[in-house]
Protein backbone atom coordinates (compact mmCIF):
# COMPACT_ATOMS: atom_id res chain seq x y z
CA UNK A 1 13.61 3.39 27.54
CA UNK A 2 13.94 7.00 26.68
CA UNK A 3 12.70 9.82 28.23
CA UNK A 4 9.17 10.66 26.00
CA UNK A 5 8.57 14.45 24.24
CA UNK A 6 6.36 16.58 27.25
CA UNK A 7 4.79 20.16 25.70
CA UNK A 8 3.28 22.68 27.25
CA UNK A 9 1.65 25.38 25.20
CA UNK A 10 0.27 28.38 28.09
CA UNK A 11 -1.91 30.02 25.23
CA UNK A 12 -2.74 27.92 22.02
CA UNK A 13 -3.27 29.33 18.15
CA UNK A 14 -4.89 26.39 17.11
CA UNK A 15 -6.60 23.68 18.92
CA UNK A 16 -8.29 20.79 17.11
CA UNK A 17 -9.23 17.63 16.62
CA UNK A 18 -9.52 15.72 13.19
CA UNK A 19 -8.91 12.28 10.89
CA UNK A 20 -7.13 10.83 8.58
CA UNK A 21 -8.71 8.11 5.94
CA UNK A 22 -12.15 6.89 5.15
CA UNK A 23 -15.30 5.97 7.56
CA UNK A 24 -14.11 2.67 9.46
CA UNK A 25 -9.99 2.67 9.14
CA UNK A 26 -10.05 6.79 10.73
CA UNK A 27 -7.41 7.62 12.47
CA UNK A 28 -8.40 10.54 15.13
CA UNK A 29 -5.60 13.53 16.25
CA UNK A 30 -5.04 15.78 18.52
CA UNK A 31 -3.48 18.69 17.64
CA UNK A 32 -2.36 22.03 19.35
CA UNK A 33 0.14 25.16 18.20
CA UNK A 34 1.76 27.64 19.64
CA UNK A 35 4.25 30.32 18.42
CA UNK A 36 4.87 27.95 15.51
CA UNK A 37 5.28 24.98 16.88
CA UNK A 38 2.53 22.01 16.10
CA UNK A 39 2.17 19.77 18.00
CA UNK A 40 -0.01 16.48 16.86
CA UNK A 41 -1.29 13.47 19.23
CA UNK A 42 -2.76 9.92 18.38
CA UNK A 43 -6.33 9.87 20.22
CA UNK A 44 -9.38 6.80 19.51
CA UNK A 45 -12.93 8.09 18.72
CA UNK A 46 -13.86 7.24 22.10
CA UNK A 47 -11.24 9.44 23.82
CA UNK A 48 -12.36 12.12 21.13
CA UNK A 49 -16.47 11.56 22.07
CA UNK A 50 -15.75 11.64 25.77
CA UNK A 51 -13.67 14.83 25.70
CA UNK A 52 -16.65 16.15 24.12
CA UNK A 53 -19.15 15.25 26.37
CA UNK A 54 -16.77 16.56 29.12
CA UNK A 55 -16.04 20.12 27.63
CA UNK A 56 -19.56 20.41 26.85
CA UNK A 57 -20.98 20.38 30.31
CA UNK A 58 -17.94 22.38 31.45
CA UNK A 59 -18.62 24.84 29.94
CA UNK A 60 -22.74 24.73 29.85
CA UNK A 61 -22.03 26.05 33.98
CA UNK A 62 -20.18 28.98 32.82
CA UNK A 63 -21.05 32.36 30.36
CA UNK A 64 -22.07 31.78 27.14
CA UNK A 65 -18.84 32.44 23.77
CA UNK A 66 -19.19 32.48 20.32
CA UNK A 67 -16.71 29.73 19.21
CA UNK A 68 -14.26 32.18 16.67
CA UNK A 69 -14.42 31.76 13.31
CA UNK A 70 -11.20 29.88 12.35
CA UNK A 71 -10.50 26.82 10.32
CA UNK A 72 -10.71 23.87 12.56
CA UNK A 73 -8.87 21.46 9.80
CA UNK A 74 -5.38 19.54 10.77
CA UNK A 75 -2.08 21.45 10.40
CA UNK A 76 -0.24 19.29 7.96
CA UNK A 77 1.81 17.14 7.90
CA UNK A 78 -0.08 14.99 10.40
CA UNK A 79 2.31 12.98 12.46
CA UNK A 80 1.31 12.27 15.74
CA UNK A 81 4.42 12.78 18.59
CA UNK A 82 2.61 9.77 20.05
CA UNK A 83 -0.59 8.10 21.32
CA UNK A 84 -2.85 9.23 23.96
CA UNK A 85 -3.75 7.04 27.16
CA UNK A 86 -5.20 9.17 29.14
CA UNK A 87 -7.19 13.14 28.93
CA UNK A 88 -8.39 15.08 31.51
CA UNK A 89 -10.12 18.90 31.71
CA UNK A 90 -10.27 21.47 33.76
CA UNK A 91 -11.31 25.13 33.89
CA UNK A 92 -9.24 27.96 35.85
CA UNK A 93 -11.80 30.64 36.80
CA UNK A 94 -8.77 33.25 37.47
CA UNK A 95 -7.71 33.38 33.98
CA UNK A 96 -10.85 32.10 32.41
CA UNK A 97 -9.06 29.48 30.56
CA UNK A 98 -9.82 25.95 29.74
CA UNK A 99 -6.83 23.13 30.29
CA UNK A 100 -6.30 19.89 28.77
CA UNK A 101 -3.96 17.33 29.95
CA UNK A 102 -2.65 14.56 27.74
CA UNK A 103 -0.72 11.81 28.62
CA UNK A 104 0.85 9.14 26.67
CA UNK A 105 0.18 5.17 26.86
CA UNK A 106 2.52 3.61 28.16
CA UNK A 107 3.16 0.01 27.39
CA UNK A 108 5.25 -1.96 30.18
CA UNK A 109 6.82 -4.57 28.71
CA UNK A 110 7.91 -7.39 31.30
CA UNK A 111 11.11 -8.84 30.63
CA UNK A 112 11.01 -12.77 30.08
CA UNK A 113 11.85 -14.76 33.37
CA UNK A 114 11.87 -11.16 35.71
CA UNK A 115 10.18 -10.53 38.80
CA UNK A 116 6.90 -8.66 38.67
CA UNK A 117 7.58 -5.42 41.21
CA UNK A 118 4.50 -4.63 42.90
CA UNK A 119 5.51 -0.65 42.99
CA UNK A 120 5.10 0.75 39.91
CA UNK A 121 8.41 2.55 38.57
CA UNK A 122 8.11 5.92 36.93
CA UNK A 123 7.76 5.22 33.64
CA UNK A 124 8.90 7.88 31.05
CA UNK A 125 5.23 9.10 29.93
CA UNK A 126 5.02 12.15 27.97
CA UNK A 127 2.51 14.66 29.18
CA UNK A 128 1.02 17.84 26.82
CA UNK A 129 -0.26 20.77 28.76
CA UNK A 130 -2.81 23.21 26.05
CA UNK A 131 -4.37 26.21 27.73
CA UNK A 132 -7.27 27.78 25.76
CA UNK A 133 -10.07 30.20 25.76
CA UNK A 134 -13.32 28.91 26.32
CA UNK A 135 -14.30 29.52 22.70
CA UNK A 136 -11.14 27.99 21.53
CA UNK A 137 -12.56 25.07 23.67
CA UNK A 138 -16.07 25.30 22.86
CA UNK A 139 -14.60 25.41 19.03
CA UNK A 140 -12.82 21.99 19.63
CA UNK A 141 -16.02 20.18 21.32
CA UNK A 142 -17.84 21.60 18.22
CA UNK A 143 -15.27 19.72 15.58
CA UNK A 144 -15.16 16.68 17.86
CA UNK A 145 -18.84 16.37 17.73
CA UNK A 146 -18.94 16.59 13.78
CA UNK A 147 -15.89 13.81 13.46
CA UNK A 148 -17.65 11.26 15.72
CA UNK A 149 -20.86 11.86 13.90
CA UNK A 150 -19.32 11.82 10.86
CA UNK A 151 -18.40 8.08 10.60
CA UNK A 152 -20.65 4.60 9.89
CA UNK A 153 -24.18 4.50 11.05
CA UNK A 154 -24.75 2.36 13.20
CA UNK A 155 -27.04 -0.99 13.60
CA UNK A 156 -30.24 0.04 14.95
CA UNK A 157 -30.29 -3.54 16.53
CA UNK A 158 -26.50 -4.31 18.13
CA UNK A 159 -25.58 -0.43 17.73
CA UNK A 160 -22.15 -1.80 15.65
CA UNK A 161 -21.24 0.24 12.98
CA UNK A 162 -22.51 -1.23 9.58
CA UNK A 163 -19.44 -1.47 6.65
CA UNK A 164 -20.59 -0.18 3.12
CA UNK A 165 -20.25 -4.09 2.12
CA UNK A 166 -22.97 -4.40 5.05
CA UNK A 167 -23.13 -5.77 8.37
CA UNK A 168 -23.52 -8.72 9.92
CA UNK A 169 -25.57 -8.35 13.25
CA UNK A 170 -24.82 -10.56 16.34
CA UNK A 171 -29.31 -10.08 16.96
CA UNK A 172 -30.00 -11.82 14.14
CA UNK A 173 -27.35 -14.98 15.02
CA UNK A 174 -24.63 -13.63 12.20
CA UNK A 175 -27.16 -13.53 9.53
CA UNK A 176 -26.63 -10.16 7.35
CA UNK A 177 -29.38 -7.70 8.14
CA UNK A 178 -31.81 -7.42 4.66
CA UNK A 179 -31.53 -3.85 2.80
């Protein structure tokens, strides 16, 4: 296996989140620059919602910011270095800036016929390191919430999201729900 891409970006230009294609088939990115460099990672919606939440209450415990007025839209060309497994958050009160940790999935494939080791061995996951301001942050919580709220409504019933062609709802035993 090779060794995955790491980045680490100590003060970020741009810090966003956004999708590519319509309602239902969305893909969701992460994306961070620096000093010219972009740098672009595959998230889900839910990774995207729970960031979020997270950054939210972070930074509801500390001063107020105005999030700055800058365009929160995708740097293109959109290609991902490659896809999330794992975020985390934290805040560094000494230089009042906001981290966030990514850290690639990793798919162990097991060999046909090998032994299953019961250590894990280091696996070559990339990490990205992006240290904002807290308006840079509260900026990206802002776009995240308008991209998750942005896609299908959802079944008032199962809480699935309902297709344009319509939905059929698992309460009502797979009968389509009437208009």
């Amino acid at each position: 296996m090779s060794e995955a891409e790491s980045f680490e970006f100590d003060e970020v230009d741009h810090l966003t989140a956004g999708t590519v294609g319509p309602p239902g088939q969305r893909v969701f990115y992460l994306q961070a620059s620096a000093g010219g460099e972009v740098v672009t990672l595959k998230v889900e919606k839910g990774q995207v919602a729970a960031l979020v939440t997270y950054i939210t209450a972070l930074l509801s415990d500390l001063p107020p910011s105005e999030p700055p007025s800058t365009d929160m839209s995708l740097i293109e060309p959109v290609v991902p270095e490659w896809v999330v497994g794992a975020l985390g958050v934290s805040y560094d009160e000494l230089s009042d800036r906001v981290l966030l940790l990514a850290q690639e999935l990793v798919v162990r494939e097991e060999a046909e016929g090998a032994e299953e080791d019961d250590d894990d061995e280091d696996l070559d996951a990339g990490v990205a390191r992006f240290t904002a301001t807290r308006e840079q942050a509260a900026a990206l919580a802002a776009r995240g919430l308008e991209l998750v709220a942005a896609g299908r409504p959802t079944c008032s019933l199962c809480g699935n999201p309902i297709d344009p062609e319509g939905h059929v709802c698992p309460r009502l035993n797979g009968h389509k729900r009437p208009g």
